[in-house]
Protein backbone atom coordinates (compact mmCIF):
# COMPACT_ATOMS: atom_id res chain seq x y z
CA UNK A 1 49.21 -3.82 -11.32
CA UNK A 2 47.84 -1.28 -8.88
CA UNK A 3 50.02 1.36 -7.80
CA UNK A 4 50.34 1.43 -3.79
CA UNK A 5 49.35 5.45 -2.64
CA UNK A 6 52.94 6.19 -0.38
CA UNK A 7 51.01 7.94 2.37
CA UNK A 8 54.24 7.04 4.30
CA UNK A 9 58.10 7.41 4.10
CA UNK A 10 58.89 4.26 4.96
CA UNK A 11 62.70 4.39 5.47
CA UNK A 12 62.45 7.46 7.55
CA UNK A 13 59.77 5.79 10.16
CA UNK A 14 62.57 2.86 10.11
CA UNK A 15 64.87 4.98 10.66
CA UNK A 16 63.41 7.02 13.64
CA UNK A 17 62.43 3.64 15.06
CA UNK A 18 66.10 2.03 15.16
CA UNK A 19 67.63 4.95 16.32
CA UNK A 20 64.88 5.10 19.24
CA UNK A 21 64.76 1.95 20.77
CA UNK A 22 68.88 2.09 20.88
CA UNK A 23 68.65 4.88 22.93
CA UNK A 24 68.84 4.03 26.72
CA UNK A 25 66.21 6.43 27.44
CA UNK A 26 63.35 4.36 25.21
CA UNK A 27 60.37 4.40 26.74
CA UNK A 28 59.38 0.50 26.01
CA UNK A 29 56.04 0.34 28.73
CA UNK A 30 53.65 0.35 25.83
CA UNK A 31 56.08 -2.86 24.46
CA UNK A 32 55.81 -4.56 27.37
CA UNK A 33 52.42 -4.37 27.70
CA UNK A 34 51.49 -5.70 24.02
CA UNK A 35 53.95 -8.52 24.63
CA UNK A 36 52.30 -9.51 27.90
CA UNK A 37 48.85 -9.52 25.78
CA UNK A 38 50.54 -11.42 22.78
CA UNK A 39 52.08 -14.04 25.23
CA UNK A 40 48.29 -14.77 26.83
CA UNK A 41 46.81 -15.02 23.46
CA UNK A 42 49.05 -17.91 23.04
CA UNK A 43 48.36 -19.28 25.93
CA UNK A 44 44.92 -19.90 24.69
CA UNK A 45 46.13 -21.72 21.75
CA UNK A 46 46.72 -25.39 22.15
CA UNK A 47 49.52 -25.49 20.03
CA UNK A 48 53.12 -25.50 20.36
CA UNK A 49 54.99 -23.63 17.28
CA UNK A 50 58.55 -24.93 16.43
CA UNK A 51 59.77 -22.27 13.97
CA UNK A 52 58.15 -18.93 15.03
CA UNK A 53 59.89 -15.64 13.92
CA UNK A 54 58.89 -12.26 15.03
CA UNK A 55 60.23 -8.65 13.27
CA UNK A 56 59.61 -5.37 12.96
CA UNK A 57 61.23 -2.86 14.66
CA UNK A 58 60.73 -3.90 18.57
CA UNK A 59 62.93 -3.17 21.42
CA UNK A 60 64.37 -5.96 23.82
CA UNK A 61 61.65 -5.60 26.28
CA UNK A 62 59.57 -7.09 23.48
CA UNK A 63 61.34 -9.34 22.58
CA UNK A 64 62.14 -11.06 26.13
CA UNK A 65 58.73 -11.51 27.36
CA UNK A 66 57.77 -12.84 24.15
CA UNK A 67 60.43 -15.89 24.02
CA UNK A 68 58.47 -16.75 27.90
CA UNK A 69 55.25 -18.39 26.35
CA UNK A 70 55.55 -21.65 26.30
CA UNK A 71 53.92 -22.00 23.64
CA UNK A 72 57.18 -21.45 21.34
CA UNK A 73 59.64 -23.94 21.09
CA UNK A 74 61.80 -21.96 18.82
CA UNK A 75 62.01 -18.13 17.99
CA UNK A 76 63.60 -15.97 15.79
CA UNK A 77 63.84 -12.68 16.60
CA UNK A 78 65.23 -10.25 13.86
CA UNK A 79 64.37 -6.51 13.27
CA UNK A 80 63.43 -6.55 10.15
CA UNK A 81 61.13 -4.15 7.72
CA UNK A 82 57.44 -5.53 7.76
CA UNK A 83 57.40 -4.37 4.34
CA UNK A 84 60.17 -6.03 2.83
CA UNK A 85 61.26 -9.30 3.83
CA UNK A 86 61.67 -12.93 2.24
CA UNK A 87 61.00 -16.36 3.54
CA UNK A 88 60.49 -19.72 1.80
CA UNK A 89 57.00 -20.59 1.02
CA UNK A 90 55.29 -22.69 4.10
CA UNK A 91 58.76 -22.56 6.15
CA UNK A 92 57.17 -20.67 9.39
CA UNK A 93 54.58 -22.14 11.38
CA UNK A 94 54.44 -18.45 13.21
CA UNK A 95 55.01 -15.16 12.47
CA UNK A 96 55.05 -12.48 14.99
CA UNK A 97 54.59 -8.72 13.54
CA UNK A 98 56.03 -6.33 16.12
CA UNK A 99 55.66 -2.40 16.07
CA UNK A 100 55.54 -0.85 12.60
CA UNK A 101 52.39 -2.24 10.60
CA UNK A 102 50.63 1.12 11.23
CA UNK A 103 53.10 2.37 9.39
CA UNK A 104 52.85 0.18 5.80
CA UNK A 105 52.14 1.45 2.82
CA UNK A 106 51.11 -1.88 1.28
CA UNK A 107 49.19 -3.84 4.38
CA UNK A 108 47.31 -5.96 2.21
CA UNK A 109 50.54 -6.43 0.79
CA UNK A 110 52.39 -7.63 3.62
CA UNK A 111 49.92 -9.58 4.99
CA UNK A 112 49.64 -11.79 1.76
CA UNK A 113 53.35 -12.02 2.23
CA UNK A 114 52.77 -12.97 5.85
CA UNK A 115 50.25 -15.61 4.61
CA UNK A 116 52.66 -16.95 2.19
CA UNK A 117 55.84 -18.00 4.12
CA UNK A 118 53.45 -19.54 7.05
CA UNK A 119 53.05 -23.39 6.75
CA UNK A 120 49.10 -24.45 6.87
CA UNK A 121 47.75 -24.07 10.06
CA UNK A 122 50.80 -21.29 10.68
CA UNK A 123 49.46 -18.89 12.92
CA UNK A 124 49.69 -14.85 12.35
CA UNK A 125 49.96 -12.81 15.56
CA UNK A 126 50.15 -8.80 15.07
CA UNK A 127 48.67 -5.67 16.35
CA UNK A 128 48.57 -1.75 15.16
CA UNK A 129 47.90 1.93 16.59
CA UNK A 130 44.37 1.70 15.23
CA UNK A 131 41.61 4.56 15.09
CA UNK A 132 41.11 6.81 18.08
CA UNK A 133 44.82 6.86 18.57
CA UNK A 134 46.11 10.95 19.11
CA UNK A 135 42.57 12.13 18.45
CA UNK A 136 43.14 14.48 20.84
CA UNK A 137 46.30 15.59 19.70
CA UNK A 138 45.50 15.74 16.00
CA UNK A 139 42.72 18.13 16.67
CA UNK A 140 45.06 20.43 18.30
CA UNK A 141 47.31 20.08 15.57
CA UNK A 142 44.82 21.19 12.82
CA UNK A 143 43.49 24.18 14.96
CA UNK A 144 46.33 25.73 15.85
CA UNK A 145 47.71 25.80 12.57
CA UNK A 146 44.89 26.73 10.92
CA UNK A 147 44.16 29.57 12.95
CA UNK A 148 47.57 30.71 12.81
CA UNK A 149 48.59 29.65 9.11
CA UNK A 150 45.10 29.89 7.59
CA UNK A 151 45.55 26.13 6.71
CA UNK A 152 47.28 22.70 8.23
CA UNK A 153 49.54 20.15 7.19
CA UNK A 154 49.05 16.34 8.54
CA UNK A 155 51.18 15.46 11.81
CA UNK A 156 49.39 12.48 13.24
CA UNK A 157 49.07 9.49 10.59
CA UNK A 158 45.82 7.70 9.63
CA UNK A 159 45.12 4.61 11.59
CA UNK A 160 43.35 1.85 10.22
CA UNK A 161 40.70 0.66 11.83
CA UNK A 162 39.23 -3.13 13.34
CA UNK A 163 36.78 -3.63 10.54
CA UNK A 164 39.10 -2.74 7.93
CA UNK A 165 42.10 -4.45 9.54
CA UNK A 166 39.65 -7.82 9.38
CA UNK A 167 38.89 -7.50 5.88
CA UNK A 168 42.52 -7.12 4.89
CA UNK A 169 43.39 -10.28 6.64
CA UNK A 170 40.50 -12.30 4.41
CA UNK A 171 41.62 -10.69 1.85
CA UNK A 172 44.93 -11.72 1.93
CA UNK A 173 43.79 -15.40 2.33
CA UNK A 174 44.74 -16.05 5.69
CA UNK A 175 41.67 -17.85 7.74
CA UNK A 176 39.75 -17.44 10.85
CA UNK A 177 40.59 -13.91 11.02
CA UNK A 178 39.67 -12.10 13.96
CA UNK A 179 40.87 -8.32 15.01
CA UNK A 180 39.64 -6.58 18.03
CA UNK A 181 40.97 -3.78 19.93
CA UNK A 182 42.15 -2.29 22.80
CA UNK A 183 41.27 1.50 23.98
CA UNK A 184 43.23 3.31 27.22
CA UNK A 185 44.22 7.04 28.22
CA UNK A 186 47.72 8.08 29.54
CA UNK A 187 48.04 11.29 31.04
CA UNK A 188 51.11 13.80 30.74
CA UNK A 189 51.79 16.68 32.21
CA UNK A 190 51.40 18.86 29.29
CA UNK A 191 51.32 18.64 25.26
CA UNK A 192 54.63 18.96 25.22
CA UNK A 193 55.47 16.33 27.27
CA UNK A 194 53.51 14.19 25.26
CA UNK A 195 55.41 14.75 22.15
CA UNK A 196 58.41 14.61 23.71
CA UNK A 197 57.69 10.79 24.42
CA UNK A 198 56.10 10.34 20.82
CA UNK A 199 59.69 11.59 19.57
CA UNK A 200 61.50 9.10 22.13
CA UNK A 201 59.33 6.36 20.80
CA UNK A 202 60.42 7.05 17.93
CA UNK A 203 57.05 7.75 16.21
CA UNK A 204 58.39 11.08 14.63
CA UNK A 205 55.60 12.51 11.89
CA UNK A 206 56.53 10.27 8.86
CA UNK A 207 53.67 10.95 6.10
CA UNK A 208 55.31 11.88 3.03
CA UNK A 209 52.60 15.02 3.08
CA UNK A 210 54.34 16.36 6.31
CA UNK A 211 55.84 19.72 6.40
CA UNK A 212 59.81 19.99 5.92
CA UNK A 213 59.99 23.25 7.64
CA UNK A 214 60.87 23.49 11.43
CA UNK A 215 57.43 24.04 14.12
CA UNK A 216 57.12 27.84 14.95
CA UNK A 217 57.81 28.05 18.92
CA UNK A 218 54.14 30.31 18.16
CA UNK A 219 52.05 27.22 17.17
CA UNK A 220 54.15 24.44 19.63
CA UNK A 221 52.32 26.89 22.33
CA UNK A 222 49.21 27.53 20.96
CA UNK A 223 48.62 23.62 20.31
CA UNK A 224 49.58 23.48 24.12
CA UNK A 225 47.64 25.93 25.19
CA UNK A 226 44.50 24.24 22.97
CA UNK A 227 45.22 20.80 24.60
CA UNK A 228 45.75 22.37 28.12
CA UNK A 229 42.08 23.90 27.54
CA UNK A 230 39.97 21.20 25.99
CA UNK A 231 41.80 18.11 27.34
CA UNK A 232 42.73 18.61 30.84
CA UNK A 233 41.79 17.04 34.16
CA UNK A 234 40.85 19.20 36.98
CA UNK A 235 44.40 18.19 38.44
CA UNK A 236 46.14 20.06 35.15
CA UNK A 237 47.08 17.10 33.38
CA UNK A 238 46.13 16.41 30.19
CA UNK A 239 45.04 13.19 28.25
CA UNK A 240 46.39 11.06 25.06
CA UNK A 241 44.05 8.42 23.66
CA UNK A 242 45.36 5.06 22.75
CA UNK A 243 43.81 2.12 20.73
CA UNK A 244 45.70 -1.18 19.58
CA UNK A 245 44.20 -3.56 17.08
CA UNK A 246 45.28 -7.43 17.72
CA UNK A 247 45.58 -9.76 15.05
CA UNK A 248 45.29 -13.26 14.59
CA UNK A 249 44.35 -15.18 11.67
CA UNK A 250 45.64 -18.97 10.68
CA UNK A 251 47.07 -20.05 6.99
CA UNK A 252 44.29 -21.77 5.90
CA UNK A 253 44.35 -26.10 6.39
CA UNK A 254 41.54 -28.78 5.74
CA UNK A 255 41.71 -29.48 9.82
CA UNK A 256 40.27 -25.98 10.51
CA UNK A 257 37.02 -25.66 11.53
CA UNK A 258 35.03 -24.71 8.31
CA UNK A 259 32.11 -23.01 7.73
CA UNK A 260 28.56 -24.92 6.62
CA UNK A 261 27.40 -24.58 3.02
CA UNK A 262 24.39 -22.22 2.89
CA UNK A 263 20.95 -24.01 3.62
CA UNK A 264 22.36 -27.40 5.11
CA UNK A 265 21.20 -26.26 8.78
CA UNK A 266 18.93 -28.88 10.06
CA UNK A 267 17.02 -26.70 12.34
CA UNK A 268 14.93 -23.49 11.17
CA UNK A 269 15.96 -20.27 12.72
CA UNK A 270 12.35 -19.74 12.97
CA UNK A 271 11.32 -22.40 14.63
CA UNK A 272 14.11 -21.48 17.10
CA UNK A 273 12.80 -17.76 17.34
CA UNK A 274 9.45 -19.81 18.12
């Protein structure tokens, strides 16, 4: 069997996570707004799911605006590692990932797991940081230190991104899959101010590669002063990219719509082109 590469420490990012979202200065808005997104995806579905269970580690904000789609009868709601958990085979005819799948070692892992415990025609509803995510910020990161060190160490995690997150989702045998993303900018008024919400999020640097050593106040100011330089507005503020991949994809079942068997199209794409 294939060993899984730990790129992350997976307790720690639990950790940071629980201990973040019981503080009563969590700053949920980016919650909210994937649960708002999640509940109008259902919307679309004309389907109501009986036994629908959503974990991770997600905050209450999350959690309440999810259990308003009417589209769910019954719901679950348990914090939960994405990377460890057991239900019987076929017993859920939903499963909700909320925030931490960016942070999986074994995605393709999980999401065979995911595909397992859903009942056929269960549906999969998830999302991720994905790609673009801290650009900015991670370029600071490795010029500072590396003008200042003479080398860096990683502070903002790999992010998958939508093509890959598709593939994993066929490959795990779940159908239908479709990922597609989101991109937005929030502005802070500084660097710092920026990582102080990352920390509140609890979204502390959790790659197993990271430094153990404490941040010089010398490079905290000179990744500032890089961000202040090449990623301000004229107003002073700076800016933070975002991207979030959404997932769906089905358990596969004989009622799904299925593809046709290669050369039993009735019509000629060229005469159509003609």
């Amino acid at each position: 069997m294939q060993q899984t590469t730990q790129i992350f420490n997976e307790q720690y990012a639990l950790k940071q996570r629980i201990k973040a979202i019981a503080s009563d200065n969590y700053p949920d808005f980016l919650e909210k707004l994937v649960a708002e997104e999640l509940v109008f995806r259902l919307s679309l579905i004309d389907k109501q799911f009986s036994n629908c269970v959503i974990g991770g580690s997600f905050s209450d904000s999350f959690e309440q605006i999810l259990k308003q789609s009417e589209r769910i009868k019954s719901i679950n709601a348990s914090r939960f590692d994405l990377s460890d958990f057991c239900f019987a085979d076929e017993s859920l005819d939903c499963f909700i990932a909320g925030p931490g799948l960016e942070m999986i070692n074994d995605l393709p892992g999980t999401f065979a797991n995911i595909r397992k415990c859903l009942k056929p025609d269960g549906l999969f509803l998830g999302f991720m940081a994905a790609g673009s995510s801290l650009s900015e910020l991670r370029q600071c990161w490795l010029e500072a230190e590396s003008a200042i060190l003479g080398g860096a160490s990683p502070h903002i995690a790999p992010f998958c991104d939508v093509r890959q997150a598709g593939d994993l989702l066929q490959a795990a045998g779940l159908a239908l899959p479709v990922a597609d993303t989101d991109r937005f900018t929030i502005r802070y008024d500084d660097a710092m101010a920026l990582m102080r919400e990352l920390k509140a999020m609890g979204t502390s640097n959790c790659l197993n590669a990271r430094s153990r050593g404490l941040t010089s106040p010398s490079i905290l100011a000179e990744v500032a002063r890089i961000y202040a330089e090449k990623f301000s507005d004229p107003d002073g503020r700076i800016r933070a990219s975002g991207e979030i991949i959404y997932l769906t994809a089905w358990a596969p079942d004989a009622s799904q719509q299925q593809p046709l068997a290669p050369g039993s199209a009735q019509i000629s794409l060229t005469e159509i082109l003609k």
